[in-house]
PDB file of N, CA and C in Angstrom:
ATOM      1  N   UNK A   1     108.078  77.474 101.321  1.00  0.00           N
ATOM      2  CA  UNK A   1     107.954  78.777 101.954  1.00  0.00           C
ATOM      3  C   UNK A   1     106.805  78.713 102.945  1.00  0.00           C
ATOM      4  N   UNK A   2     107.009  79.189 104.165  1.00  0.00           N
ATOM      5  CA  UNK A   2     106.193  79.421 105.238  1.00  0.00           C
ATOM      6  C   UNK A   2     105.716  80.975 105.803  1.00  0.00           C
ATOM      7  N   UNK A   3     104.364  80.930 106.126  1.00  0.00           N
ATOM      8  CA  UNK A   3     104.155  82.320 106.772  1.00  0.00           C
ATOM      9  C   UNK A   3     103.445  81.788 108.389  1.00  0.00           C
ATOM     10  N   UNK A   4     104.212  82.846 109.018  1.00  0.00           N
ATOM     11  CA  UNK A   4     104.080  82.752 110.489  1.00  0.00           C
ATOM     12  C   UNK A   4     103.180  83.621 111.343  1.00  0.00           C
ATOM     13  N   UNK A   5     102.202  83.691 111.511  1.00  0.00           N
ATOM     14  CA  UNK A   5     101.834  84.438 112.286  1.00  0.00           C
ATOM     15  C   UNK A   5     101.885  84.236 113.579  1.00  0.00           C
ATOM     16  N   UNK A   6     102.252  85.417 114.280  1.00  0.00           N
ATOM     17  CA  UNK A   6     102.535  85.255 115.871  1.00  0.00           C
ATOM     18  C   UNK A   6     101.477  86.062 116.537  1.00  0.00           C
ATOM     19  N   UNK A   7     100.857  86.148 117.800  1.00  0.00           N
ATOM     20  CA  UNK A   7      99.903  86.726 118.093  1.00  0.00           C
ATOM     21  C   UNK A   7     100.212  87.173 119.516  1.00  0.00           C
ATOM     22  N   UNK A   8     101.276  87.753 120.338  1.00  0.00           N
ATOM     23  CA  UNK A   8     101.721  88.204 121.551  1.00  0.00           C
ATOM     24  C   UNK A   8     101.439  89.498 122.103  1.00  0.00           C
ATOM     25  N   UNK A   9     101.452  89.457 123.447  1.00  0.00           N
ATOM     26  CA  UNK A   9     101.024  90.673 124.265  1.00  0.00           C
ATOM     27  C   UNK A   9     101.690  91.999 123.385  1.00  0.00           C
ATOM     28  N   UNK A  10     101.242  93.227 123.760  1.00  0.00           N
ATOM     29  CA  UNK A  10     101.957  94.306 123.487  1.00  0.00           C
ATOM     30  C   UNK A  10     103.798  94.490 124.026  1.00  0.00           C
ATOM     31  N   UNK A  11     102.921  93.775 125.166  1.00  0.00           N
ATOM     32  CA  UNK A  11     104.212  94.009 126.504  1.00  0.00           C
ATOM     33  C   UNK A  11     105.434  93.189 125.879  1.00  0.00           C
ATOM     34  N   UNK A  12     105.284  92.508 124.900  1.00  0.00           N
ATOM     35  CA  UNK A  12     106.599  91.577 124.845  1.00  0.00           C
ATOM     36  C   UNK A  12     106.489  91.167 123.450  1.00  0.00           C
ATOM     37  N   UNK A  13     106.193  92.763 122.326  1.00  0.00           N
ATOM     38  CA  UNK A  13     106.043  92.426 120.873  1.00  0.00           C
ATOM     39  C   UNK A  13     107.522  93.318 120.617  1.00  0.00           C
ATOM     40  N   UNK A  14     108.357  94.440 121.320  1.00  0.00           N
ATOM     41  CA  UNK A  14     109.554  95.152 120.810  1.00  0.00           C
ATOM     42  C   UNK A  14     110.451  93.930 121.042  1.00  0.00           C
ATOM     43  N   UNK A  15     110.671  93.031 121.967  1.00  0.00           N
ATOM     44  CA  UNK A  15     111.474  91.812 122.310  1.00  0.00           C
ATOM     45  C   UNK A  15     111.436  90.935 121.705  1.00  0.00           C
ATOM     46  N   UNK A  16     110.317  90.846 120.609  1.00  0.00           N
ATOM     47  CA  UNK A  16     110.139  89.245 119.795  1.00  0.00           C
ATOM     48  C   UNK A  16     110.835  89.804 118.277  1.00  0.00           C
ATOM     49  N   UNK A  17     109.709  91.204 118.027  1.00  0.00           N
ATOM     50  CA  UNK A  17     110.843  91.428 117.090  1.00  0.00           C
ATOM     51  C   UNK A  17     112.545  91.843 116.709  1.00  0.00           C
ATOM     52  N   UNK A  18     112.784  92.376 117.991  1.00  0.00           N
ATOM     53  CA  UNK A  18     114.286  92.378 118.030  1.00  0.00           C
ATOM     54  C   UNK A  18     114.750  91.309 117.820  1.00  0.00           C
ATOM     55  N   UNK A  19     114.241  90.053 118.546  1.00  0.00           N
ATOM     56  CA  UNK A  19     114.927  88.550 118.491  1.00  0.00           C
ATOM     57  C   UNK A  19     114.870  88.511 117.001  1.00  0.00           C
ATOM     58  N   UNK A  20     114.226  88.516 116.412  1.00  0.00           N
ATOM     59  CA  UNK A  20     113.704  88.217 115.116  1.00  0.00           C
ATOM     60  C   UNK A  20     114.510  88.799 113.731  1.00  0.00           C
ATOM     61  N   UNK A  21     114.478  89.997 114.451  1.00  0.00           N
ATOM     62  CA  UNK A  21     115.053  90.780 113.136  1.00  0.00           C
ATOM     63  C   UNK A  21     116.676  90.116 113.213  1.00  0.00           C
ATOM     64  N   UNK A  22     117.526  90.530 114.834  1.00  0.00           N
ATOM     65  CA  UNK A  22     118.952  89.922 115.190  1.00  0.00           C
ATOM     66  C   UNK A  22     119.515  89.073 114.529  1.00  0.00           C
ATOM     67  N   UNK A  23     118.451  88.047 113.832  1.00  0.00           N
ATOM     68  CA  UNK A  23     118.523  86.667 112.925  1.00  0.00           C
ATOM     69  C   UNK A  23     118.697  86.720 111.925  1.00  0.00           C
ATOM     70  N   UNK A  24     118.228  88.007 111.158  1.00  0.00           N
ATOM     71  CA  UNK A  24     117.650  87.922 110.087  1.00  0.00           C
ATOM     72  C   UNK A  24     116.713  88.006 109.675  1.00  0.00           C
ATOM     73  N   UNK A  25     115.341  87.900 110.155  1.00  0.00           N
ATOM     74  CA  UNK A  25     113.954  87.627 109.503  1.00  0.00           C
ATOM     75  C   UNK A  25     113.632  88.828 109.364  1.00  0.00           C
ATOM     76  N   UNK A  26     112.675  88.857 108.556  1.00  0.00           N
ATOM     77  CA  UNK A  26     112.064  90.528 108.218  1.00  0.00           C
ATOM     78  C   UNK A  26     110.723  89.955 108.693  1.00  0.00           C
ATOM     79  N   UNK A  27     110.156  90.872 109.405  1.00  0.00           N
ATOM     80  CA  UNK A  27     109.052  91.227 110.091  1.00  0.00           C
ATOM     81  C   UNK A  27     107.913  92.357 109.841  1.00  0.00           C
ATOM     82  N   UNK A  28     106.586  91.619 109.813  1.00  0.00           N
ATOM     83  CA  UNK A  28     105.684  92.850 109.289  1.00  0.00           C
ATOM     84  C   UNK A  28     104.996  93.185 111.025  1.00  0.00           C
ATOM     85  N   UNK A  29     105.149  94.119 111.766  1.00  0.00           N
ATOM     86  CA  UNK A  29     104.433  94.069 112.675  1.00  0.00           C
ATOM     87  C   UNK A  29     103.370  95.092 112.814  1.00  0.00           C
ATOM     88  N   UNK A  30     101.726  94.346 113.400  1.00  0.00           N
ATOM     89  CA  UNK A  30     100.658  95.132 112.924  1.00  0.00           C
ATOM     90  C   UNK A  30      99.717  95.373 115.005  1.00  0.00           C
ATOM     91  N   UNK A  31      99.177  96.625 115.303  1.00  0.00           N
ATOM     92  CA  UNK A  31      98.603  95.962 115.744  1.00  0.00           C
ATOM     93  C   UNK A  31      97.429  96.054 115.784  1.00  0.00           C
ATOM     94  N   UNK A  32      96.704  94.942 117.178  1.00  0.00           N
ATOM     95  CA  UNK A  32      95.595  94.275 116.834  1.00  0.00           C
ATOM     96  C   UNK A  32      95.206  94.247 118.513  1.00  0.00           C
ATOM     97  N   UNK A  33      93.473  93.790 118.518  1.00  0.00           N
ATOM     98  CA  UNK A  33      92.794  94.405 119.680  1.00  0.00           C
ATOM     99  C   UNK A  33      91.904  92.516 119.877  1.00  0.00           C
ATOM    100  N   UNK A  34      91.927  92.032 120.712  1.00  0.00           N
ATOM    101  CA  UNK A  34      90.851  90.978 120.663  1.00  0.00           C
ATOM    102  C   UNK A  34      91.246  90.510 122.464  1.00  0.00           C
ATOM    103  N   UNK A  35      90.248  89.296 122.140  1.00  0.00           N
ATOM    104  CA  UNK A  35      90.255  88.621 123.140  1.00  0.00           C
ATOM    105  C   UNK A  35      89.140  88.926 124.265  1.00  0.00           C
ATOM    106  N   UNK A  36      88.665  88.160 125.031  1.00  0.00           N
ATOM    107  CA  UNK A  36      88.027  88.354 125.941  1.00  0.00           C
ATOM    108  C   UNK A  36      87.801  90.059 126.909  1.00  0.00           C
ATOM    109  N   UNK A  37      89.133  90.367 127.203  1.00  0.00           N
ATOM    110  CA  UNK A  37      89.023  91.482 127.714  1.00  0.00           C
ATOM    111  C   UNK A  37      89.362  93.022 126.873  1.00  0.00           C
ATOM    112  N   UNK A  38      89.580  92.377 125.311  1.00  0.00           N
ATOM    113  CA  UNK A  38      89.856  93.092 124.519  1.00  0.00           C
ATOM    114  C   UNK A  38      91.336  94.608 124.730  1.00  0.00           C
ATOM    115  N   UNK A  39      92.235  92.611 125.285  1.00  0.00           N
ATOM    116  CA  UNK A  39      93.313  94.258 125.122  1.00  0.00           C
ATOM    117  C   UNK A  39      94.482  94.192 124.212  1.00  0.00           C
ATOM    118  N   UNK A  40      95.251  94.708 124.149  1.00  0.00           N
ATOM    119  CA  UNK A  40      96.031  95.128 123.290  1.00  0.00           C
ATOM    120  C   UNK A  40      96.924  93.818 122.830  1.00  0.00           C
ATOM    121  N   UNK A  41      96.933  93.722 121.972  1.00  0.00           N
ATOM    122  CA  UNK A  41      98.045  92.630 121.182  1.00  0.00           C
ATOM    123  C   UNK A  41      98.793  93.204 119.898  1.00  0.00           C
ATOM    124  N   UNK A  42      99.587  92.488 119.673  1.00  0.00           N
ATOM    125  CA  UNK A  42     100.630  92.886 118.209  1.00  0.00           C
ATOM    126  C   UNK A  42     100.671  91.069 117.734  1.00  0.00           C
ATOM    127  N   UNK A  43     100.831  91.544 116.560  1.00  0.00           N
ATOM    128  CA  UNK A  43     100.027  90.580 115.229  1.00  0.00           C
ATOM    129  C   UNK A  43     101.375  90.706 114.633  1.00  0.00           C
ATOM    130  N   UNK A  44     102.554  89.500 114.559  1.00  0.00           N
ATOM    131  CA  UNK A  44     103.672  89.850 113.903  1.00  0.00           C
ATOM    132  C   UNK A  44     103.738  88.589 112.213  1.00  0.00           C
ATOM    133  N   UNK A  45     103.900  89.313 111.389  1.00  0.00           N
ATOM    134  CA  UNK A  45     103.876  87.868 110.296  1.00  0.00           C
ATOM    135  C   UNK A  45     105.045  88.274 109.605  1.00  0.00           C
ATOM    136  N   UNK A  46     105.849  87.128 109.556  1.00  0.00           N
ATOM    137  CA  UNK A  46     107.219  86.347 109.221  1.00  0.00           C
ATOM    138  C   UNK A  46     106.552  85.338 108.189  1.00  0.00           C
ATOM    139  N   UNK A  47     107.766  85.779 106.949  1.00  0.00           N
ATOM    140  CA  UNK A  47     108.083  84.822 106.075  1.00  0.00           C
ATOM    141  C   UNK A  47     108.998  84.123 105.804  1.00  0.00           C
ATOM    142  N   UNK A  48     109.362  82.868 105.893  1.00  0.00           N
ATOM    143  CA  UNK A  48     110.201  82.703 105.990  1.00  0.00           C
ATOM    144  C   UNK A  48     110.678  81.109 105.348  1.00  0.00           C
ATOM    145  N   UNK A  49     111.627  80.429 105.137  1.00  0.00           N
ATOM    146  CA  UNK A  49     111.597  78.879 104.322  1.00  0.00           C
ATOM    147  C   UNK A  49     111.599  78.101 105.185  1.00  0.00           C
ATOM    148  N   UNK A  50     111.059  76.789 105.101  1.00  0.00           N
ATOM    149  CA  UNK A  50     110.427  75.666 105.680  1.00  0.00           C
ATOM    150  C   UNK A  50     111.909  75.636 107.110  1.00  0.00           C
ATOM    151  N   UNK A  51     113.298  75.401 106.332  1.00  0.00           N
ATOM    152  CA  UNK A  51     113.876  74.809 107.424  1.00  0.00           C
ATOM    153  C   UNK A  51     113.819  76.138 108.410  1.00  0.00           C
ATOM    154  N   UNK A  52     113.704  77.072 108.678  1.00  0.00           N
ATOM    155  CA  UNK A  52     113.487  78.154 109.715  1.00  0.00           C
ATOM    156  C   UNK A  52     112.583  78.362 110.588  1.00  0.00           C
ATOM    157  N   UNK A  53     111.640  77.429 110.430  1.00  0.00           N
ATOM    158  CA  UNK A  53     110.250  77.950 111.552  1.00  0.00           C
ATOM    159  C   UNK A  53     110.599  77.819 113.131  1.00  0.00           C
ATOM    160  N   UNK A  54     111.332  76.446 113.098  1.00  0.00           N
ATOM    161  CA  UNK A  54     111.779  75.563 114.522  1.00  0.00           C
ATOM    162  C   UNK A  54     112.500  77.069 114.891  1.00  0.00           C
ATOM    163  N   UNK A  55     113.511  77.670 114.553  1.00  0.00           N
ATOM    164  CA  UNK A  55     114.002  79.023 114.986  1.00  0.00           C
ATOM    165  C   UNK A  55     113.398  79.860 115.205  1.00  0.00           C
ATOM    166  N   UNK A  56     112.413  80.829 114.170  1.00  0.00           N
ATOM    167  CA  UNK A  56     111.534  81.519 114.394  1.00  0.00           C
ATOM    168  C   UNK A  56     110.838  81.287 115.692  1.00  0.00           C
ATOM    169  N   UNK A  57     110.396  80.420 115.945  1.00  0.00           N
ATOM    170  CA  UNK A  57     108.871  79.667 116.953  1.00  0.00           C
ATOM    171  C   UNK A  57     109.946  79.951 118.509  1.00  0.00           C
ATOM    172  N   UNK A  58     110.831  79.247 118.059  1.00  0.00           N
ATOM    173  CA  UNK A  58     111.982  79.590 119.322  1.00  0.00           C
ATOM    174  C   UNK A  58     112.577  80.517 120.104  1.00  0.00           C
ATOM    175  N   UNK A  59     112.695  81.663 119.112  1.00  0.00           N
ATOM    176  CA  UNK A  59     113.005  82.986 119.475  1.00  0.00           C
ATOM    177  C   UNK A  59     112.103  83.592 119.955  1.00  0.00           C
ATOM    178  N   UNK A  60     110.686  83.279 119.337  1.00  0.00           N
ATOM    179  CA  UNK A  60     109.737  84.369 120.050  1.00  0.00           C
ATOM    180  C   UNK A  60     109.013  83.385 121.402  1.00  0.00           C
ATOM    181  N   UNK A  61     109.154  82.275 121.469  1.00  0.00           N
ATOM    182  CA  UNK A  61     108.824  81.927 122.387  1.00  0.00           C
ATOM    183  C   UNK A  61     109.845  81.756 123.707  1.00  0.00           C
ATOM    184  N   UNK A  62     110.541  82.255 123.540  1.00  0.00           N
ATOM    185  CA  UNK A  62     111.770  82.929 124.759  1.00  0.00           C
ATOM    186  C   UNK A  62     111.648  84.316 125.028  1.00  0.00           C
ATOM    187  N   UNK A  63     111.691  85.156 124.062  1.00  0.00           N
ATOM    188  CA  UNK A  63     110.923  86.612 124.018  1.00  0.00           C
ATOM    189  C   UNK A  63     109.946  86.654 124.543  1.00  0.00           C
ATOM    190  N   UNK A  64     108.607  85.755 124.519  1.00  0.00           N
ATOM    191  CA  UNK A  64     107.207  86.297 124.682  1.00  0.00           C
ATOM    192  C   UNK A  64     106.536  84.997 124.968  1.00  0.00           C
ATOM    193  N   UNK A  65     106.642  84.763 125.847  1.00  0.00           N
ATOM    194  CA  UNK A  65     105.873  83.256 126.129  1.00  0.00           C
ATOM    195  C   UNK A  65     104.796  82.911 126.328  1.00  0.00           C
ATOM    196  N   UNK A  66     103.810  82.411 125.874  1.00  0.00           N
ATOM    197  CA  UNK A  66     102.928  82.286 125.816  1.00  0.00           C
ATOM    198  C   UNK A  66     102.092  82.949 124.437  1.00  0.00           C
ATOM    199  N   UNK A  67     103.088  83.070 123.423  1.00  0.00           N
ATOM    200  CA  UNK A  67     102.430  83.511 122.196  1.00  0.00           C
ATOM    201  C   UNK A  67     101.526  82.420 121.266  1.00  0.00           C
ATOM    202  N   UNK A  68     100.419  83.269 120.760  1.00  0.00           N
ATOM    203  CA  UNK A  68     100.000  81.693 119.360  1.00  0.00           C
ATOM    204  C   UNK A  68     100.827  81.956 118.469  1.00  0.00           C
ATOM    205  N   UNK A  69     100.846  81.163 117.936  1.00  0.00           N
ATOM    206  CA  UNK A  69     101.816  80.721 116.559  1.00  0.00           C
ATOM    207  C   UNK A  69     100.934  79.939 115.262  1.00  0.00           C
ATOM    208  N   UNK A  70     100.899  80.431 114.484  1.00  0.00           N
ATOM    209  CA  UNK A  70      99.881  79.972 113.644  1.00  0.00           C
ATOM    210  C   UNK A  70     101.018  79.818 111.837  1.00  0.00           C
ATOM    211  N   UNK A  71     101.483  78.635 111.679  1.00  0.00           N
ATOM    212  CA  UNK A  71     101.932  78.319 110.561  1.00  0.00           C
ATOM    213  C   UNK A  71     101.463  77.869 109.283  1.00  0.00           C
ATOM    214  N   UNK A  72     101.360  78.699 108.461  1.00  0.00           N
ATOM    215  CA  UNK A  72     100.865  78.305 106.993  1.00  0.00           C
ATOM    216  C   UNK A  72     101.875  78.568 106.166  1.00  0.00           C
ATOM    217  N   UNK A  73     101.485  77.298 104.924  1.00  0.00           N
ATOM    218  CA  UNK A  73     102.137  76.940 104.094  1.00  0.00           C
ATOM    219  C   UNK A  73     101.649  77.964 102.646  1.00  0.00           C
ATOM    220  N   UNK A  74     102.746  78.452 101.787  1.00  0.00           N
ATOM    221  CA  UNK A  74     102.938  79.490 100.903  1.00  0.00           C
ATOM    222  C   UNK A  74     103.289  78.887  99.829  1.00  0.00           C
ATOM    223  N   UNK A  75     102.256  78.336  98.831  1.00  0.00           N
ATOM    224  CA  UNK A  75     102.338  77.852  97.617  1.00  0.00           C
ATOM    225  C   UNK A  75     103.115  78.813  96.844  1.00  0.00           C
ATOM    226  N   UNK A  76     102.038  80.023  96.816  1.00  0.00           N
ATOM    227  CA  UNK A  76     102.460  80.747  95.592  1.00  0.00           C
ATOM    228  C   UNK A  76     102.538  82.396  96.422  1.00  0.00           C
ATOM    229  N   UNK A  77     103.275  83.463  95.698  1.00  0.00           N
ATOM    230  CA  UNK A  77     103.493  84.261  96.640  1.00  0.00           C
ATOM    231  C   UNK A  77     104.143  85.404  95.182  1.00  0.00           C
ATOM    232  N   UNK A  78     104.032  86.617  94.916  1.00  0.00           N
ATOM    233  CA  UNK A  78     103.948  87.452  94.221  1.00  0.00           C
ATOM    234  C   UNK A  78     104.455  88.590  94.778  1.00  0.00           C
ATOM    235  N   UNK A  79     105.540  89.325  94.481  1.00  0.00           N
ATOM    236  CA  UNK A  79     105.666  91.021  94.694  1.00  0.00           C
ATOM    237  C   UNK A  79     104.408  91.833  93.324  1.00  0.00           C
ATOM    238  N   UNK A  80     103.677  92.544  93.757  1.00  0.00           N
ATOM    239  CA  UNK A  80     102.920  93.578  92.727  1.00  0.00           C
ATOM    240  C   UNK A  80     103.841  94.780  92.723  1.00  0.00           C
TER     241      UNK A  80
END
């Protein structure tokens, strides 16, 4: 199991998650303020299983180019 965080403009976070959801993936989307000129970004994190990332990474990087992508690995993982 993998968690994805994506880190893309505002301007091109309704387009990544549409791609996203279209697929299948469930999407938590949050947003978020940084960067040098401190402007607006959306913070999207996808969970999702190992063979899916190459897709994930794909979709939003056609959607929103120039996004970070930050992949971590999900040992253990709990509903409360």
């Amino acid at each position: 199991m993998k968690l994805i965080v994506f880190v893309c403009d505002d301007i091109h976070a309704d387009a990544s998650v549409d791609a996203l959801v279209e697929q299948g993936f469930r999407v938590t989307r949050l947003a978020t303020t940084g960067g040098f000129l401190r402007r607006g970004n959306t913070t999207l994190l996808v969970g999702l299983e190992d063979h899916q990332v190459e897709q994930a990474q794909a979709l939003v990087q056609k959607a929103a180019p120039g996004t970070l992508a930050i992949t971590m690995d999900l040992e253990r993982y709990e509903r409360l």
